[in-house]
PDB file of N, CA and C in Angstrom:
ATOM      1  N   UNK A   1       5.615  -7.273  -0.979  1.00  0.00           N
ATOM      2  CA  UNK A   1       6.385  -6.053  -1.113  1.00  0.00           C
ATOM      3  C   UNK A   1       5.828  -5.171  -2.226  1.00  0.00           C
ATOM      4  N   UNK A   2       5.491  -6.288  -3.306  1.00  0.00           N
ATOM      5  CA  UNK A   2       5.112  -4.676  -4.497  1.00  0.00           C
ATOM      6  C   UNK A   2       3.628  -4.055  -4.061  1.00  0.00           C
ATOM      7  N   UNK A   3       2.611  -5.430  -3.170  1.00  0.00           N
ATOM      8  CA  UNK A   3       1.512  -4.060  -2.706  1.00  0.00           C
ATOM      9  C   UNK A   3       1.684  -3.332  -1.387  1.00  0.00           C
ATOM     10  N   UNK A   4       2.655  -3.018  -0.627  1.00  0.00           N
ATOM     11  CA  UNK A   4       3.532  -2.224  -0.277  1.00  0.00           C
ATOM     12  C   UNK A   4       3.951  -0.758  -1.030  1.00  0.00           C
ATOM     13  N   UNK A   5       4.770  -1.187  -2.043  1.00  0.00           N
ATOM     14  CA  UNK A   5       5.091  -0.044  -2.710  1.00  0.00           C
ATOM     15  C   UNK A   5       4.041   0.373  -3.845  1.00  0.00           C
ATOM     16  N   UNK A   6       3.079  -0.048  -3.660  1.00  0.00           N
ATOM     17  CA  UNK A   6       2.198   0.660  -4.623  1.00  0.00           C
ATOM     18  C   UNK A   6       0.903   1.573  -4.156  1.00  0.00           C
ATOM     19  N   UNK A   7       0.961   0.430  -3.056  1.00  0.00           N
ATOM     20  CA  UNK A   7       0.039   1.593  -1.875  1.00  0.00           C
ATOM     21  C   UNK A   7       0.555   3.171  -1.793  1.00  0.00           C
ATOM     22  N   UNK A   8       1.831   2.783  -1.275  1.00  0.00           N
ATOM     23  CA  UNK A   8       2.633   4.421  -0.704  1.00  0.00           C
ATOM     24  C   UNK A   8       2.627   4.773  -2.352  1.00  0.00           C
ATOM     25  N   UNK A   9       3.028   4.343  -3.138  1.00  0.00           N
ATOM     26  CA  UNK A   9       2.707   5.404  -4.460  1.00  0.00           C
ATOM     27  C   UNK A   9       1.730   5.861  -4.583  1.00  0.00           C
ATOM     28  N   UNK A  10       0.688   5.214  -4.491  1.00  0.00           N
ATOM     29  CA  UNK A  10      -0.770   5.564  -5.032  1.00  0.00           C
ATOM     30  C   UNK A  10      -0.981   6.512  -3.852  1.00  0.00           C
ATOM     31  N   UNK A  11      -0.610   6.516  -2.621  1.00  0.00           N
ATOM     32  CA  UNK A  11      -0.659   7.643  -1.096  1.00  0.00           C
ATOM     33  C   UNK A  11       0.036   8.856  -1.545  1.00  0.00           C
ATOM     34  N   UNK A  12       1.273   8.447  -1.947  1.00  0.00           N
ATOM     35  CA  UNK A  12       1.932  10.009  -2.004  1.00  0.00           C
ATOM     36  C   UNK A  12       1.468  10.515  -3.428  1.00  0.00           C
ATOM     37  N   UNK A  13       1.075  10.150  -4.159  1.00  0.00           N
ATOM     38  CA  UNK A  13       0.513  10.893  -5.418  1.00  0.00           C
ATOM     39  C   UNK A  13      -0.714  11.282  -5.269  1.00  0.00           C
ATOM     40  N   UNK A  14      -1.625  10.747  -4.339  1.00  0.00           N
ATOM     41  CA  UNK A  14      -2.546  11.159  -3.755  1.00  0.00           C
ATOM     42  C   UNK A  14      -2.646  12.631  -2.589  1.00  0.00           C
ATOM     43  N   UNK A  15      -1.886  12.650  -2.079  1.00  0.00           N
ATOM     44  CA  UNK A  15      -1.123  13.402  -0.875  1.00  0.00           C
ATOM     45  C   UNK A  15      -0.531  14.527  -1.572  1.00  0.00           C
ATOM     46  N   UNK A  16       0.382  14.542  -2.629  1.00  0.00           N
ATOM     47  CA  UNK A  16       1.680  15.248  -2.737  1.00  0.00           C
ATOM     48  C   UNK A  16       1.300  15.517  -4.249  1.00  0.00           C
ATOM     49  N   UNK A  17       0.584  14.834  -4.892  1.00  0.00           N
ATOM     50  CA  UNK A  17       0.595  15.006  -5.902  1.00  0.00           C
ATOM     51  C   UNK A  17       1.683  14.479  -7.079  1.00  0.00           C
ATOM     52  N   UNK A  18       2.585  13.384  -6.776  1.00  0.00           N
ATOM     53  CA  UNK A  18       4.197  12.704  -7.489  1.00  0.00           C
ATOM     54  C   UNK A  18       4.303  12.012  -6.333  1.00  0.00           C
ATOM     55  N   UNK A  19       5.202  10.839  -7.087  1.00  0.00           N
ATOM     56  CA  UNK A  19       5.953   9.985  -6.140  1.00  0.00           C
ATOM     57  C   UNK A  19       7.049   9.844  -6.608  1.00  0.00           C
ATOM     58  N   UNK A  20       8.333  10.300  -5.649  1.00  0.00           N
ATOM     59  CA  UNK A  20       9.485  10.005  -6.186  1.00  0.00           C
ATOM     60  C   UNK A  20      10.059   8.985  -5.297  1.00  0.00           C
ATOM     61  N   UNK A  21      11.619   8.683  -6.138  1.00  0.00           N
ATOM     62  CA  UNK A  21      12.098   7.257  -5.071  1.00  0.00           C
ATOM     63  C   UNK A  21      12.472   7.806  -3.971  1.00  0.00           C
ATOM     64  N   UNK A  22      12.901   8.842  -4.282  1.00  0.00           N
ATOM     65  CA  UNK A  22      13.987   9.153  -2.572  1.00  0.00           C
ATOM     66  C   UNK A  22      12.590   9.304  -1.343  1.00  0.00           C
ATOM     67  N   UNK A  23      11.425   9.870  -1.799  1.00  0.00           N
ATOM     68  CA  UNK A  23      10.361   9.691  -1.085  1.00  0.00           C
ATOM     69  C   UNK A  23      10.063   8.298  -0.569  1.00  0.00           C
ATOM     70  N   UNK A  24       9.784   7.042  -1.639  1.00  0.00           N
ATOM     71  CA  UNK A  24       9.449   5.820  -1.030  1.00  0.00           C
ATOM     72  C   UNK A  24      10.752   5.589  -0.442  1.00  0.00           C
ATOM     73  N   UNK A  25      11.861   5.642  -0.532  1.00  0.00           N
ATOM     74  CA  UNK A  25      13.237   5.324   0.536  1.00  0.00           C
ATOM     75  C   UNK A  25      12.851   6.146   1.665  1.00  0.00           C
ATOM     76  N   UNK A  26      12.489   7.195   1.615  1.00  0.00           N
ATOM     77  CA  UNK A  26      12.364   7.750   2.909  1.00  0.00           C
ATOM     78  C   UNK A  26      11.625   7.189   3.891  1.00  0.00           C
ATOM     79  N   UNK A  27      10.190   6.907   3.386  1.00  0.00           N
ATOM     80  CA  UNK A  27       8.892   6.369   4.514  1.00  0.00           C
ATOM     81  C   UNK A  27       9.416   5.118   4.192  1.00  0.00           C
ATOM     82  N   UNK A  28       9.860   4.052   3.364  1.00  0.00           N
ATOM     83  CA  UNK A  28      10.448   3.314   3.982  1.00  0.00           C
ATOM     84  C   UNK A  28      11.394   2.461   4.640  1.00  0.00           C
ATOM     85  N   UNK A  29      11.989   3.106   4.282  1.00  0.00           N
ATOM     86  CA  UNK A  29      13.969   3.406   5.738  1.00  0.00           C
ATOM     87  C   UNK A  29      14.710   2.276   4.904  1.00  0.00           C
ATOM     88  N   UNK A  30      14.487   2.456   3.700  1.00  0.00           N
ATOM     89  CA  UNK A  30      15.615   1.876   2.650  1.00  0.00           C
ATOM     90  C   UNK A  30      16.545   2.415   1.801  1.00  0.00           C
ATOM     91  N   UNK A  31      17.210   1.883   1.213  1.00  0.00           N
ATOM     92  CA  UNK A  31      18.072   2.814   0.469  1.00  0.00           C
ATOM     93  C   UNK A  31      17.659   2.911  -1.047  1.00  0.00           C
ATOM     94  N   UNK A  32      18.032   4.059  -1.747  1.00  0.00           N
ATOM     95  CA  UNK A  32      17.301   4.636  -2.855  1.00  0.00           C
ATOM     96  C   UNK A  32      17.862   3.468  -3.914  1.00  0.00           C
ATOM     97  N   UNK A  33      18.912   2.745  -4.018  1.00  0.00           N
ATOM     98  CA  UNK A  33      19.109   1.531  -4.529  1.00  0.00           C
ATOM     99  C   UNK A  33      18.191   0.326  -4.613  1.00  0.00           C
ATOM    100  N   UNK A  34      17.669   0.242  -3.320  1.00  0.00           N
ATOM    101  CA  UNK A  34      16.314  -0.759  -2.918  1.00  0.00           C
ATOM    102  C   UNK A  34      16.045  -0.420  -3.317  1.00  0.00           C
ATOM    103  N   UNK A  35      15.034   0.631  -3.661  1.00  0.00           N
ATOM    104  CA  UNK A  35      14.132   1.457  -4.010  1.00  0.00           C
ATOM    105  C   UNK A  35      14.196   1.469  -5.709  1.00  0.00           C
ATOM    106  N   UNK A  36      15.056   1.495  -6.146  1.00  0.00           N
ATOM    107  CA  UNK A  36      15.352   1.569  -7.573  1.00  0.00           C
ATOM    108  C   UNK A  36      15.337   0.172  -8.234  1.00  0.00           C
ATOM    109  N   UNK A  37      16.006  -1.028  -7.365  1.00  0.00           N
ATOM    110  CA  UNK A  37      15.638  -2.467  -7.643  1.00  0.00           C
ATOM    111  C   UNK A  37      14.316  -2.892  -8.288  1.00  0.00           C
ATOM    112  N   UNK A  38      13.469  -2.540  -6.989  1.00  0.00           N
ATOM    113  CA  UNK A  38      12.479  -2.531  -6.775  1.00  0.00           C
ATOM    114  C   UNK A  38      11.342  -2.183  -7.866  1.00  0.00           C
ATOM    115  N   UNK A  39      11.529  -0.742  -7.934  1.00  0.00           N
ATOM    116  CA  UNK A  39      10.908   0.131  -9.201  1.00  0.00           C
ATOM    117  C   UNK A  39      10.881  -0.808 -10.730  1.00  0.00           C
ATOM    118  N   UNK A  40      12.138  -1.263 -10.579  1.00  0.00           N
ATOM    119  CA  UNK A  40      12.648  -1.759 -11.843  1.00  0.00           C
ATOM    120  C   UNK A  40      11.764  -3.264 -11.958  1.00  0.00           C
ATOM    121  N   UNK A  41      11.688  -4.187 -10.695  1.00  0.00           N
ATOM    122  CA  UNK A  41      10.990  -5.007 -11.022  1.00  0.00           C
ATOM    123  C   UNK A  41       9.073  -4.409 -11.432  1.00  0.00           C
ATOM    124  N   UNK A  42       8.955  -3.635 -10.610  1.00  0.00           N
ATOM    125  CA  UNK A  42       7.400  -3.282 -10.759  1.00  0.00           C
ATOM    126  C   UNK A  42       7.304  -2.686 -12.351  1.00  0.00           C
ATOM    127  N   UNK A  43       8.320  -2.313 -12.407  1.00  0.00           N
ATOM    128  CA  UNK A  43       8.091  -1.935 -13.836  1.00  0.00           C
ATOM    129  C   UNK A  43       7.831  -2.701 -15.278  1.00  0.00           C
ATOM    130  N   UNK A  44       9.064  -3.797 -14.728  1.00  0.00           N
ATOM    131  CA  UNK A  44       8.759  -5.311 -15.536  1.00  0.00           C
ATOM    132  C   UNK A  44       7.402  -5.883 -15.512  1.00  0.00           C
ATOM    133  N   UNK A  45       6.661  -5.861 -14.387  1.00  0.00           N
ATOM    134  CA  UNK A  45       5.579  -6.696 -14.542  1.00  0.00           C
ATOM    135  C   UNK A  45       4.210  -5.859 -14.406  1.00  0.00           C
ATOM    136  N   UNK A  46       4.506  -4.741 -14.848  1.00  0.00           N
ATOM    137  CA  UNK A  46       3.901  -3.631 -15.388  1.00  0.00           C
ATOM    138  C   UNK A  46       2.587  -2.950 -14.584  1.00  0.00           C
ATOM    139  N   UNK A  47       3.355  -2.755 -13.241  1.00  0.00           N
ATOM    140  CA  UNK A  47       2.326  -1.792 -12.607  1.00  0.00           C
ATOM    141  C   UNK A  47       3.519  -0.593 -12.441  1.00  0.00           C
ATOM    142  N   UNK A  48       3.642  -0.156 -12.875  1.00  0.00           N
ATOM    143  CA  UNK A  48       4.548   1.341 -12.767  1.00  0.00           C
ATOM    144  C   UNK A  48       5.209   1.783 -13.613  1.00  0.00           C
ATOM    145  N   UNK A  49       5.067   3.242 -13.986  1.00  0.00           N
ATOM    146  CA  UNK A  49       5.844   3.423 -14.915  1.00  0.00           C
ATOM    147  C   UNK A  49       6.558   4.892 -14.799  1.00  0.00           C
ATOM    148  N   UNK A  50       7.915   5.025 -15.455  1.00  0.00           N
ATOM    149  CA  UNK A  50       8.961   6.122 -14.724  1.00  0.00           C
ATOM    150  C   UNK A  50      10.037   6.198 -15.930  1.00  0.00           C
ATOM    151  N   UNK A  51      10.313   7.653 -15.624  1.00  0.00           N
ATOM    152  CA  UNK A  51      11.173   7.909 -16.323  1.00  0.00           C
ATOM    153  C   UNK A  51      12.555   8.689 -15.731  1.00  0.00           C
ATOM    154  N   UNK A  52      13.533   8.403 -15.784  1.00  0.00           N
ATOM    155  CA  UNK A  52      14.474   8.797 -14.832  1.00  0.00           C
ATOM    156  C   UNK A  52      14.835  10.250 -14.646  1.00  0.00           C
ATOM    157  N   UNK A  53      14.758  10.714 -13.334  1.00  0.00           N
ATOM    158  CA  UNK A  53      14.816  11.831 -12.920  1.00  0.00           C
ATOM    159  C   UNK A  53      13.628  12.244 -12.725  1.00  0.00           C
ATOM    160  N   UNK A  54      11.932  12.049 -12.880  1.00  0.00           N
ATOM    161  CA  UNK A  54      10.778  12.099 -12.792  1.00  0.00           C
ATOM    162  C   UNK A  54       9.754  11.528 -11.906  1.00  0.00           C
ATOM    163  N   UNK A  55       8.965  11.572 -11.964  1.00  0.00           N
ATOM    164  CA  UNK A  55       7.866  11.204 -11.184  1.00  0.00           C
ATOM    165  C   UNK A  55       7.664   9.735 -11.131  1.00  0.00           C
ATOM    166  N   UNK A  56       7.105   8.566 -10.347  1.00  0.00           N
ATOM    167  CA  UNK A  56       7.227   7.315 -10.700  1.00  0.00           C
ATOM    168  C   UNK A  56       4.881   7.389 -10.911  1.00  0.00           C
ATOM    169  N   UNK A  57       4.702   6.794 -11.622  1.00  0.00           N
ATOM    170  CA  UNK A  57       3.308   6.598 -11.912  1.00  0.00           C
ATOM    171  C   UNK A  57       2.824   5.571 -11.738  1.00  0.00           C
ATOM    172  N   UNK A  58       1.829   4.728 -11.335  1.00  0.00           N
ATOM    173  CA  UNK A  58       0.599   3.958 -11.621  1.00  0.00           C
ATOM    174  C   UNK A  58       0.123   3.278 -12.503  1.00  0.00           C
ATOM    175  N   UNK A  59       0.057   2.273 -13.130  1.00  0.00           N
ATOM    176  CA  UNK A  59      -0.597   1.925 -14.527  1.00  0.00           C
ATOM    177  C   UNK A  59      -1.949   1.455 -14.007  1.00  0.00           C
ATOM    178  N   UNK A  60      -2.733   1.087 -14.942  1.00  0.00           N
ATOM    179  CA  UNK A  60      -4.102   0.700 -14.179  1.00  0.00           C
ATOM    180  C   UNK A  60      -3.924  -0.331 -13.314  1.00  0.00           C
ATOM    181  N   UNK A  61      -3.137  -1.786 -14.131  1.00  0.00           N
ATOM    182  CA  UNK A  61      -2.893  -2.756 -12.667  1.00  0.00           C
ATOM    183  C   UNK A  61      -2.530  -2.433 -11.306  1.00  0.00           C
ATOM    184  N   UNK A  62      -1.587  -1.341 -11.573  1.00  0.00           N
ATOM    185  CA  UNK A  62      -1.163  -1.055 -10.238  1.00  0.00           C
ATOM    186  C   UNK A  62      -2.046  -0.140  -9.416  1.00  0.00           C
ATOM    187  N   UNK A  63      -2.607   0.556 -10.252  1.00  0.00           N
ATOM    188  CA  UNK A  63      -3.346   1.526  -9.478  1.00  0.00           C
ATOM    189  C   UNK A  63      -4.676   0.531  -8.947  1.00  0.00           C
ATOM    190  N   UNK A  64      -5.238  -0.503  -9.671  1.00  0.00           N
ATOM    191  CA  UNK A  64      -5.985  -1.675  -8.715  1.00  0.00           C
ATOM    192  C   UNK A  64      -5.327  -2.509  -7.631  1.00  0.00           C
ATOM    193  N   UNK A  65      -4.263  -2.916  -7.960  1.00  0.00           N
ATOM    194  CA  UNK A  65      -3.682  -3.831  -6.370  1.00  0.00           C
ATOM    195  C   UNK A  65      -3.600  -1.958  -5.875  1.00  0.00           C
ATOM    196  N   UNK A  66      -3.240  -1.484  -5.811  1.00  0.00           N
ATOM    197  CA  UNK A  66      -3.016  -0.213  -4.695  1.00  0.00           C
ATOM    198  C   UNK A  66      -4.471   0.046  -3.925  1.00  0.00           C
ATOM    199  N   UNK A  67      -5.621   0.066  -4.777  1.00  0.00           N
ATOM    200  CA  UNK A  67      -7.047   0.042  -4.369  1.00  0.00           C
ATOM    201  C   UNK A  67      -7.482  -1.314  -3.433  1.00  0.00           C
ATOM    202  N   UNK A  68      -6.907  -2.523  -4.253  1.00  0.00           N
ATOM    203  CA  UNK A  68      -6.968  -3.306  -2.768  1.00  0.00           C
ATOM    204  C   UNK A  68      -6.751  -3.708  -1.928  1.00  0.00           C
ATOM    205  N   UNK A  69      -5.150  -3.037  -1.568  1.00  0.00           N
ATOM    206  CA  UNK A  69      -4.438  -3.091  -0.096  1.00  0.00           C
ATOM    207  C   UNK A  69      -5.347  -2.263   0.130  1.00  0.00           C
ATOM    208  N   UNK A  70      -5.303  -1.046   0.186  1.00  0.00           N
ATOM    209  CA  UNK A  70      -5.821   0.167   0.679  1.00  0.00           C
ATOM    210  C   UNK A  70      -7.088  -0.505   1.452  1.00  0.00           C
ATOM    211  N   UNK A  71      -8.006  -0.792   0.586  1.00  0.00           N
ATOM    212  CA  UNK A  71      -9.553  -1.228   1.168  1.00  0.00           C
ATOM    213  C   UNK A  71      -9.071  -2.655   2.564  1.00  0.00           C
ATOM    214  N   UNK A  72      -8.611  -3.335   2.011  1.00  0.00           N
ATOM    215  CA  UNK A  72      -8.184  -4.588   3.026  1.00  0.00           C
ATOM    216  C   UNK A  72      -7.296  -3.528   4.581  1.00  0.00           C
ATOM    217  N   UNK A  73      -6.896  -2.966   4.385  1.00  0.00           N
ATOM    218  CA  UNK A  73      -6.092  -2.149   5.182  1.00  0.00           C
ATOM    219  C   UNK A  73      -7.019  -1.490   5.805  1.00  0.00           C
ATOM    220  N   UNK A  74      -7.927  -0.504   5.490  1.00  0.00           N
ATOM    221  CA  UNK A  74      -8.865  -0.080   6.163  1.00  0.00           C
ATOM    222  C   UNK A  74      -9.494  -0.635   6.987  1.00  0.00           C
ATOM    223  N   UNK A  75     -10.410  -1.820   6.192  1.00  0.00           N
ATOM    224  CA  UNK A  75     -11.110  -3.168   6.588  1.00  0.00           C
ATOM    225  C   UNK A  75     -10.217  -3.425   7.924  1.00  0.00           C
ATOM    226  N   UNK A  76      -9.530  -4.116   8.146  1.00  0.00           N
ATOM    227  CA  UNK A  76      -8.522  -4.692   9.303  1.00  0.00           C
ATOM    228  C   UNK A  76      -8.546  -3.269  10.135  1.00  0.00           C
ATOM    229  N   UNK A  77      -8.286  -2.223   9.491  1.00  0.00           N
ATOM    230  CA  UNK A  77      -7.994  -1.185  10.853  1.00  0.00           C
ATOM    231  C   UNK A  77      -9.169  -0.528  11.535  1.00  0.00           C
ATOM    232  N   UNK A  78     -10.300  -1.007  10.764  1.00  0.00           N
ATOM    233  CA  UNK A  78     -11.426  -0.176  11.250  1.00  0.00           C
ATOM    234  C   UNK A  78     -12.260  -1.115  12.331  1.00  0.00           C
ATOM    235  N   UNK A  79     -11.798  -3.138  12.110  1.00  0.00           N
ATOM    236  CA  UNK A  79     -11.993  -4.009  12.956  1.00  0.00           C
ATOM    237  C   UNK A  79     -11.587  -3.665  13.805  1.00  0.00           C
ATOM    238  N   UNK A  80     -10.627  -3.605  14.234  1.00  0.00           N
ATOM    239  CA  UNK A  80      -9.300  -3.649  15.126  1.00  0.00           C
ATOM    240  C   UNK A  80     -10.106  -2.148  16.169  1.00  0.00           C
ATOM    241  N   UNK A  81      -9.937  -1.026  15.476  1.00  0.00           N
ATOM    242  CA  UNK A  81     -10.617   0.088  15.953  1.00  0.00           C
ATOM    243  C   UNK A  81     -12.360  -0.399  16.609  1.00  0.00           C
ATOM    244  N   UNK A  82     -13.192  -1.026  16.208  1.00  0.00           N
ATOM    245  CA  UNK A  82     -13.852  -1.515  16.694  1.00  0.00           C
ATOM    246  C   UNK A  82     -13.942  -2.211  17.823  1.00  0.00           C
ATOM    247  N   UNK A  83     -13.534  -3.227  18.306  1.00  0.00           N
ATOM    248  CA  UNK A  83     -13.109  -3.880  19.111  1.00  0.00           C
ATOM    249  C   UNK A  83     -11.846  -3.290  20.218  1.00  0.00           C
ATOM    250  N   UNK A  84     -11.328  -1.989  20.077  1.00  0.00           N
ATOM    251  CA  UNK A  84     -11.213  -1.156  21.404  1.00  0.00           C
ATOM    252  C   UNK A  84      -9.659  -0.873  21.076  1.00  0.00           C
ATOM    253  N   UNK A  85      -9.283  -1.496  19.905  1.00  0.00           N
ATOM    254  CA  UNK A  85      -7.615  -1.081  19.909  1.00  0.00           C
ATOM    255  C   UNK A  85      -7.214   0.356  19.522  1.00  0.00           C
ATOM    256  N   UNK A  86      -6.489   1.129  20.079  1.00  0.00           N
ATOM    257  CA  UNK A  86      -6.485   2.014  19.938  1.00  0.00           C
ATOM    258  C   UNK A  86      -5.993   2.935  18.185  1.00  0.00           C
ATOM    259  N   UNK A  87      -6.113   3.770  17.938  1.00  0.00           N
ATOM    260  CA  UNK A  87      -6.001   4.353  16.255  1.00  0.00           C
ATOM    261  C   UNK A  87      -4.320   3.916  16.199  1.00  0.00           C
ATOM    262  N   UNK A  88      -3.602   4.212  16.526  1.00  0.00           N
ATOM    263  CA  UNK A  88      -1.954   3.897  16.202  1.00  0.00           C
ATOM    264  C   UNK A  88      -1.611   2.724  15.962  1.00  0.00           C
ATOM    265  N   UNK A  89      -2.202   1.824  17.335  1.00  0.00           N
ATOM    266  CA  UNK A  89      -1.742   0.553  17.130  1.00  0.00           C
ATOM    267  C   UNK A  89      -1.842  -0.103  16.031  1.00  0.00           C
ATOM    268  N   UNK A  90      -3.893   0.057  15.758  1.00  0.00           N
ATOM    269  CA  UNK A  90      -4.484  -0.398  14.748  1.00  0.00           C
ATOM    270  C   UNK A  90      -4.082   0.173  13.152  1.00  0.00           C
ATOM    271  N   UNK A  91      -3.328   1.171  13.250  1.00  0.00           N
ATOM    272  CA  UNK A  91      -2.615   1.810  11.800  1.00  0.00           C
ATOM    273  C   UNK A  91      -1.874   0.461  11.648  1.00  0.00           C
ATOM    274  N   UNK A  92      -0.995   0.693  12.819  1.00  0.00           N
ATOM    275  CA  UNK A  92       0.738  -0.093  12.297  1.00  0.00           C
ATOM    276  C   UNK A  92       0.184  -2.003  12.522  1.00  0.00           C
ATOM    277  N   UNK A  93      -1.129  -2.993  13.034  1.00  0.00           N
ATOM    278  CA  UNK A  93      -1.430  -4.338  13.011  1.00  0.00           C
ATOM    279  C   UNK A  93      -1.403  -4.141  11.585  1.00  0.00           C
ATOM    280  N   UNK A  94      -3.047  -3.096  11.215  1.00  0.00           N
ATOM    281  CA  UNK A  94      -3.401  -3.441  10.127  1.00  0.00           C
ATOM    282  C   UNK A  94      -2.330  -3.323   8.708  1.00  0.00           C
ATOM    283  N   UNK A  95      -1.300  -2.667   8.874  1.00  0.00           N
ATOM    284  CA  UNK A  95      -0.386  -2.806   7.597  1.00  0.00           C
ATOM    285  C   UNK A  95       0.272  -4.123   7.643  1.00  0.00           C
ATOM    286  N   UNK A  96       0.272  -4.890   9.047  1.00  0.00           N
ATOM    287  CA  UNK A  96       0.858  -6.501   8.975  1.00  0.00           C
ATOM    288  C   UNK A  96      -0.154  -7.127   8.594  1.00  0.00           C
ATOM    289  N   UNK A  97      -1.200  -7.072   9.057  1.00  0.00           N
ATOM    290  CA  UNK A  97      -2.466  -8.245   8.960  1.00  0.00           C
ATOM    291  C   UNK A  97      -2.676  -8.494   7.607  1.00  0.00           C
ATOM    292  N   UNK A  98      -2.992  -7.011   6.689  1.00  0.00           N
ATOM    293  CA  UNK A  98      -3.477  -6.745   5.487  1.00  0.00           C
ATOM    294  C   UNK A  98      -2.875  -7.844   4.708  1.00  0.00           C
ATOM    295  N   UNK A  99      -2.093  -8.563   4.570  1.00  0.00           N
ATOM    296  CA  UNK A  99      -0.922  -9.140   3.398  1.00  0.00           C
ATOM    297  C   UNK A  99      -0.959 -10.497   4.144  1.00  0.00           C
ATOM    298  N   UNK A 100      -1.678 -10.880   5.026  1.00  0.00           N
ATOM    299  CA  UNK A 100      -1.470 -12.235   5.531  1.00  0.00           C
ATOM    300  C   UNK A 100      -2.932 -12.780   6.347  1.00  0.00           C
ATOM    301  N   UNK A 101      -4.291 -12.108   4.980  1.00  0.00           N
ATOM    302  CA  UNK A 101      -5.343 -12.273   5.824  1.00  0.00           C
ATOM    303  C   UNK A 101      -5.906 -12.919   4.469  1.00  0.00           C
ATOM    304  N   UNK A 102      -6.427 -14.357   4.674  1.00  0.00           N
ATOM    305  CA  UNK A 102      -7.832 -14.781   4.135  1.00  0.00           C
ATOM    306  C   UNK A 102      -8.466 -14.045   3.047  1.00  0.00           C
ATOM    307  N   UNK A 103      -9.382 -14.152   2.371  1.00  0.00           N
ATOM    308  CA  UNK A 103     -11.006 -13.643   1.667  1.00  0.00           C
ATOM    309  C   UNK A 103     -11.391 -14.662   2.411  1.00  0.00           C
ATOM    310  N   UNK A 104     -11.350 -15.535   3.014  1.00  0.00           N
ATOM    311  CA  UNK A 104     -12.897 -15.676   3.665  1.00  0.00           C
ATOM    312  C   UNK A 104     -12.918 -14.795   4.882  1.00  0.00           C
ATOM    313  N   UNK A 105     -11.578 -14.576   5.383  1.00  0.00           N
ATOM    314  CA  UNK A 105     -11.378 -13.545   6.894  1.00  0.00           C
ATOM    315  C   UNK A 105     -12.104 -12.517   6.567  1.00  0.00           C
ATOM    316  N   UNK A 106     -11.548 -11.681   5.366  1.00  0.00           N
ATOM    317  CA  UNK A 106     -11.587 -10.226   5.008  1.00  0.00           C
ATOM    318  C   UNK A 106     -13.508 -10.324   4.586  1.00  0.00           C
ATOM    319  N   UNK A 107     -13.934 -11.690   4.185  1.00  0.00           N
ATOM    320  CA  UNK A 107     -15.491 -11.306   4.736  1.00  0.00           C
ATOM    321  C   UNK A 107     -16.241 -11.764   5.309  1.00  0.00           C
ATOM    322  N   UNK A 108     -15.399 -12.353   6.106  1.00  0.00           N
ATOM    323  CA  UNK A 108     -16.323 -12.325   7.755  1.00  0.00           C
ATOM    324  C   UNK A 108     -16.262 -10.697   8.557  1.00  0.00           C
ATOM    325  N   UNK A 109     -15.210  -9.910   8.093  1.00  0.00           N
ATOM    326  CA  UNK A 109     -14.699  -8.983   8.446  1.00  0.00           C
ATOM    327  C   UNK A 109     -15.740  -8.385   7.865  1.00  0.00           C
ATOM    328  N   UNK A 110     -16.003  -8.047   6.651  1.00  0.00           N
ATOM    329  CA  UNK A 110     -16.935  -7.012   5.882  1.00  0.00           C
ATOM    330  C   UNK A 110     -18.138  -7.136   6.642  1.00  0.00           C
ATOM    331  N   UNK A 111     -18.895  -8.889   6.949  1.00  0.00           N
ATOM    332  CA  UNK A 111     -20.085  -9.196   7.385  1.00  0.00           C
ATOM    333  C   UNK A 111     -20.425  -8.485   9.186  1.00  0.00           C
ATOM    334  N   UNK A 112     -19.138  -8.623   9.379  1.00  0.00           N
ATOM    335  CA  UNK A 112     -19.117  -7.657  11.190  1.00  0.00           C
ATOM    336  C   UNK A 112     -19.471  -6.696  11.204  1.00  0.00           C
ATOM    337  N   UNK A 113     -18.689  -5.626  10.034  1.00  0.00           N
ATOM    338  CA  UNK A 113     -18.590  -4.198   9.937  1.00  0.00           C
ATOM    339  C   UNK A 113     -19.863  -3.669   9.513  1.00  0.00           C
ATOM    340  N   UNK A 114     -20.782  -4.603   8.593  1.00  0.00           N
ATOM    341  CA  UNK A 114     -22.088  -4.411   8.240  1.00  0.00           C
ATOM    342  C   UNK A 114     -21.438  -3.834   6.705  1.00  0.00           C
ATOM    343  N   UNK A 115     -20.307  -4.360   6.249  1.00  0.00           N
ATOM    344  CA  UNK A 115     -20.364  -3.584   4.805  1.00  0.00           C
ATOM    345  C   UNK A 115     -20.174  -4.329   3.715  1.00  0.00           C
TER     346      UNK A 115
END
C-alpha cells in the first residue's frame, strides 16, 4: 500500500504539480480519512511529508520507492504490451503484478526487453 501511495504522489506532483489528500481519495475510491491514516503512517516512517491544509511531499526515501514501482510497473507493462496484450489491460495487470513480482522475474524481464 505505501508504494501505492507514493507512486500516485510522486504522479500527481509530477502531473499537477501538488498532491493533495482529497486527490489520492479520489483516484483511489477511498475516503479522505483512509487517506489521512495512511499519510500519517507514511509520515512516521518517513517517506512523506505535510503540513495540514497543504500540499503532501516526497522525502528522498519516498521519492526512491516511488522511482521503483514506477520502473517495475513499466517493466511488467511494456512485457505484457509485448507479447500482444492490449495498452489498458496491460496498465491495470501491471499495477497488480508490480507488488507481487520476483527480482529474479523483474530480470528475466529486463533480459527479454533487451534492457
Amino acid at each position: 500500500m505505501a508504494e501505492d501511495y507514493v507512486e500516485l504522489i510522486a504522479d500527481l506532483i509530477d502531473v499537477t504539480g501538488e498532491a493533495r489528500a482529497v486527490d489520492l481519495a479520489a483516484r483511489l475510491g477511498v475516503t479522505n480519512a483512509t487517506v489521512n491514516n495512511t499519510l500519517n503512517r507514511l509520515t512516521r516512517e518517513g517517506l512523506v511529508t505535510r503540513q495540514r491544509y497543504r500540499s503532501i511531499f516526497l522525502t528522498e526515501a519516498g521519492r526512491r520507492i516511488a522511482e521503483v514501482a514506477r520502473d517495475r510497473h513499466r517493466l511488467i507493462r511494456d512485457f505484457l504490451l509485448r507479447i500482444g496484450v492490449d495498452r489498458e489491460t496491460a496498465e491495470i495487470d501491471a499495477e497488480c503484478i508490480e507488488h507481487h513480482t520476483s527480482e529474479k522475474t523483474l530480470a528475466a524481464l529486463r533480459r527479454f526487453l533487451g534492457r
